[in-house]
C-alpha atoms as a PDB file:
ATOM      1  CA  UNK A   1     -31.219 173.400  30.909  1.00  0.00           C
ATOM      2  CA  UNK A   2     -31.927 173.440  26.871  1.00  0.00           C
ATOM      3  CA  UNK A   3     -33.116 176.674  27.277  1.00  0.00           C
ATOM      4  CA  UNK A   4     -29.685 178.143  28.528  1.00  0.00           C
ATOM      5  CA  UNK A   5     -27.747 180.442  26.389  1.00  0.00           C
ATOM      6  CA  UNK A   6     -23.845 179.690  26.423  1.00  0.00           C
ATOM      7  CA  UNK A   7     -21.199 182.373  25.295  1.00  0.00           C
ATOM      8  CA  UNK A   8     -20.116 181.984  21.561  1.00  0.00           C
ATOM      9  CA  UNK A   9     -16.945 181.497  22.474  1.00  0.00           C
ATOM     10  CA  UNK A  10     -17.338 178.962  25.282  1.00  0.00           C
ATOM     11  CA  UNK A  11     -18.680 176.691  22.537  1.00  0.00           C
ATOM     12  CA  UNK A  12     -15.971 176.953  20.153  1.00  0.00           C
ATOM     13  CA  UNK A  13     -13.933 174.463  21.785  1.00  0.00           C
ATOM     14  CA  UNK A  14     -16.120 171.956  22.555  1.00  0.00           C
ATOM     15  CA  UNK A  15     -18.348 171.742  20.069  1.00  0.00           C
ATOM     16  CA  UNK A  16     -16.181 169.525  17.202  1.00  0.00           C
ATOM     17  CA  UNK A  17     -16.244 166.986  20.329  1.00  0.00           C
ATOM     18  CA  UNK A  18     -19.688 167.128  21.235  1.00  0.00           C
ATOM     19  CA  UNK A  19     -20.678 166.480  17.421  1.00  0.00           C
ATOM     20  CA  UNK A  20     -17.923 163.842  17.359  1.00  0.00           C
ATOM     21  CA  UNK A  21     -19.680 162.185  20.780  1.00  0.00           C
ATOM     22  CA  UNK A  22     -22.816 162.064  19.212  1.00  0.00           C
ATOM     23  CA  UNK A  23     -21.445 160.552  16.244  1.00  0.00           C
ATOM     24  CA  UNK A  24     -20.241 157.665  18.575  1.00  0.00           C
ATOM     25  CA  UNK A  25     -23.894 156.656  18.736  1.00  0.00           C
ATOM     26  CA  UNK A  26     -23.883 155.656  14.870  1.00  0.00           C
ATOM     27  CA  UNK A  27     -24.667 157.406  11.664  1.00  0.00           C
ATOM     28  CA  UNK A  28     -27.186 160.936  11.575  1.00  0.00           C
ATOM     29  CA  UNK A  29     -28.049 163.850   9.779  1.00  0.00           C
ATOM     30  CA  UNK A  30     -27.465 167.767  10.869  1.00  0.00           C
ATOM     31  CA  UNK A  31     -30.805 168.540  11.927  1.00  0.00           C
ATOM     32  CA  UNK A  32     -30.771 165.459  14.420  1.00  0.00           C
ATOM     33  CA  UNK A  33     -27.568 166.435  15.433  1.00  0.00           C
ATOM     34  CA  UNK A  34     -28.344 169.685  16.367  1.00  0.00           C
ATOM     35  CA  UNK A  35     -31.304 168.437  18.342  1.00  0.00           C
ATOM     36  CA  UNK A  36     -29.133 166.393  20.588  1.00  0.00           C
ATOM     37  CA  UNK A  37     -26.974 169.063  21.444  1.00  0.00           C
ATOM     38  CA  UNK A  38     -30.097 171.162  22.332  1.00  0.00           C
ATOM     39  CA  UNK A  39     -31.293 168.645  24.443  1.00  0.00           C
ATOM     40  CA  UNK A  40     -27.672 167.879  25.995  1.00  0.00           C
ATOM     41  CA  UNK A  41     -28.058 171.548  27.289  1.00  0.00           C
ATOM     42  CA  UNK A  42     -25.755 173.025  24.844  1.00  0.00           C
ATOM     43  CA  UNK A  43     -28.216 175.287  23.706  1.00  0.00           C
ATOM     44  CA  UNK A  44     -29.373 175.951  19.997  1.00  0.00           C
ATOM     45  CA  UNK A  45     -26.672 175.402  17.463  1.00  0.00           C
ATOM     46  CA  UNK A  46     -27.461 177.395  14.174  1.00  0.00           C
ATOM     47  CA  UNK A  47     -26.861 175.640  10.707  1.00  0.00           C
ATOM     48  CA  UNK A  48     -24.087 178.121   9.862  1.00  0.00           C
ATOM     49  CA  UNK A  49     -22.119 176.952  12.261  1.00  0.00           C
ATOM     50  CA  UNK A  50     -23.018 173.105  12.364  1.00  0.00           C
ATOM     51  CA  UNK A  51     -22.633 172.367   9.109  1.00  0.00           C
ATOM     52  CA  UNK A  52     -19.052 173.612   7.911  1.00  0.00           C
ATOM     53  CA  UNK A  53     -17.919 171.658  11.691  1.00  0.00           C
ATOM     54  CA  UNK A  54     -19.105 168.623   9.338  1.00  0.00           C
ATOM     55  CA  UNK A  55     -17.727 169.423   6.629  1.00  0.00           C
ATOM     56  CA  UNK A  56     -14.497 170.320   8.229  1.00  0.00           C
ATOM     57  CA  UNK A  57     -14.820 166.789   9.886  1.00  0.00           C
ATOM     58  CA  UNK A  58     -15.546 165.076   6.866  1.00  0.00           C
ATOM     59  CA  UNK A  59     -12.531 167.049   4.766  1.00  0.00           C
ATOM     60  CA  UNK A  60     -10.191 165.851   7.567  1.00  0.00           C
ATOM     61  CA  UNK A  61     -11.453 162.291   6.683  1.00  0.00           C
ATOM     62  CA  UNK A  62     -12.704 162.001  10.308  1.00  0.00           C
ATOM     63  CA  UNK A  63     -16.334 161.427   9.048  1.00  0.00           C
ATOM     64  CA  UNK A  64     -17.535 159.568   6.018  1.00  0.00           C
ATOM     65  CA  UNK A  65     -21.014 161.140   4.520  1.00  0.00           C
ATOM     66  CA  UNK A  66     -24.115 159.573   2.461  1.00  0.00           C
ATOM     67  CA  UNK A  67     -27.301 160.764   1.229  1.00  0.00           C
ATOM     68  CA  UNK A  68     -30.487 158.815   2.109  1.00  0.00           C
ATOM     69  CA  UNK A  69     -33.865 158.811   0.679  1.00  0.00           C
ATOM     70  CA  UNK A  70     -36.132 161.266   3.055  1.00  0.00           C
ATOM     71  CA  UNK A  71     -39.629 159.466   3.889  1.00  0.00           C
ATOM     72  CA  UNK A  72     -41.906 161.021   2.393  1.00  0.00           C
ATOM     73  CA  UNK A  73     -39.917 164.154   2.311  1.00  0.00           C
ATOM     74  CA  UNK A  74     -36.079 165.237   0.611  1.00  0.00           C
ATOM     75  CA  UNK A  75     -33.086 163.357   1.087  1.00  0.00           C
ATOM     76  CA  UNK A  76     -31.039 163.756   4.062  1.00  0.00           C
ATOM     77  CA  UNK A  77     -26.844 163.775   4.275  1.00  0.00           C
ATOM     78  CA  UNK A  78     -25.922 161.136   7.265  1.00  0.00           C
ATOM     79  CA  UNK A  79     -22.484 161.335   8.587  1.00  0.00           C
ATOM     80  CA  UNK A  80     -20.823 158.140  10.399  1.00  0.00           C
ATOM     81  CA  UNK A  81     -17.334 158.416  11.970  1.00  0.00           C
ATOM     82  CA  UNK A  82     -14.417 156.711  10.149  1.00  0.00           C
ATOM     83  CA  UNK A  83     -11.828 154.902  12.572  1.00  0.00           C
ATOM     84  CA  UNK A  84      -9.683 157.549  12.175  1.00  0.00           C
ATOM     85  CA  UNK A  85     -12.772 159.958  13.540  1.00  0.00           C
ATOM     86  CA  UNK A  86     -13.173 157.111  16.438  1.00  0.00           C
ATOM     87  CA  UNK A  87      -9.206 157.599  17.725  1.00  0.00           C
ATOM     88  CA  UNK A  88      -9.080 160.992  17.426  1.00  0.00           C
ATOM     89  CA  UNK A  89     -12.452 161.937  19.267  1.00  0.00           C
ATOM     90  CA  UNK A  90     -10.442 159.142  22.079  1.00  0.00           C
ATOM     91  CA  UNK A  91      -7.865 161.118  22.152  1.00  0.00           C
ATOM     92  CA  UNK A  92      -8.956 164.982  21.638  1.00  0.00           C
ATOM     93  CA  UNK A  93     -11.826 163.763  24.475  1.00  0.00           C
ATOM     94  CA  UNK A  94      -8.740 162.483  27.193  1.00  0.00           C
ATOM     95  CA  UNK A  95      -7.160 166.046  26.446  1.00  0.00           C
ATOM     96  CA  UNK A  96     -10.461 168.336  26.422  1.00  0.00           C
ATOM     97  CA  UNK A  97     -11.242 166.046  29.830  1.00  0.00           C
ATOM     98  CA  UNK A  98      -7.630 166.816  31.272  1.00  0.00           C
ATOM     99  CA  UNK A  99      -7.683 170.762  30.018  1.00  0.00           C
ATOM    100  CA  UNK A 100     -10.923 170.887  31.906  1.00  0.00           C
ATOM    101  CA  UNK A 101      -9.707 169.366  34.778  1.00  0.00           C
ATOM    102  CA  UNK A 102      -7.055 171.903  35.466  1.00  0.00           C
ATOM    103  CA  UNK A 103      -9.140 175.170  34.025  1.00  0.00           C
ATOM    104  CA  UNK A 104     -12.148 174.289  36.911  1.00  0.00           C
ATOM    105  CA  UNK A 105      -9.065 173.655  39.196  1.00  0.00           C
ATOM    106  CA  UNK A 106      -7.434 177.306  38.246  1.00  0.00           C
ATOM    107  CA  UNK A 107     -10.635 179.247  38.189  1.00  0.00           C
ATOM    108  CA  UNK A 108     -12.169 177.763  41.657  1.00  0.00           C
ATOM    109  CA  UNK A 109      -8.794 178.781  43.536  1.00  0.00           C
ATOM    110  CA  UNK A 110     -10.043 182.583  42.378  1.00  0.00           C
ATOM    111  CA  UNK A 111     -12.438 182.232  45.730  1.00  0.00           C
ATOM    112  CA  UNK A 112      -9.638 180.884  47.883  1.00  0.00           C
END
């Protein structure tokens, strides 16, 4: 399913908490972000938009940032969740869960 092409605007939504879930798993840069996402069947998630979701995240003080020698190669900008990023991916992920919940619910009762 990496190869599947999602709607722009499907994305928007859930994208903040997909980077957020991944973030869960410990400190990592954009590019390896983006790679999980790809994998995770989201589909290809250009620089232009992963990158200011970072930096929005990081603004909001949801995500701490540090730059680490590349090897062999440039530096690379890690991000890490704060606590503050850990409770509110909790509870943004309860209410994205719920929101989906009843949008599935609405939109299968179409073929009723």
């Amino acid at each position: 399913m990496a190869d599947q092409t999602w709607p722009g605007d499907w994305l928007r939504g859930p994208l903040v908490l997909a980077v957020m879930r991944i973030l869960l798993d410990g400190p990592t840069y954009g590019y390896a972000i983006g790679t999980r996402l790809e994998e995770a069947g989201l589909g290809s998630i250009k620089g232009g938009t992963l990158y200011p979701l970072l930096s929005r995240l990081d603004a909001s003080g949801l995500v701490v940032t540090q730059w680490e020698q590349g090897e062999g190669g440039p530096g690379r900008k890690y991000f890490e969740l704060t606590p503050e990023g850990r409770a509110d991916f909790a509870a943004r992920s309860a209410q994205w869960c719920e929101f989906a919940r009843l949008t599935t619910t609405f939109i299968g009762e179409a073929g009723s």
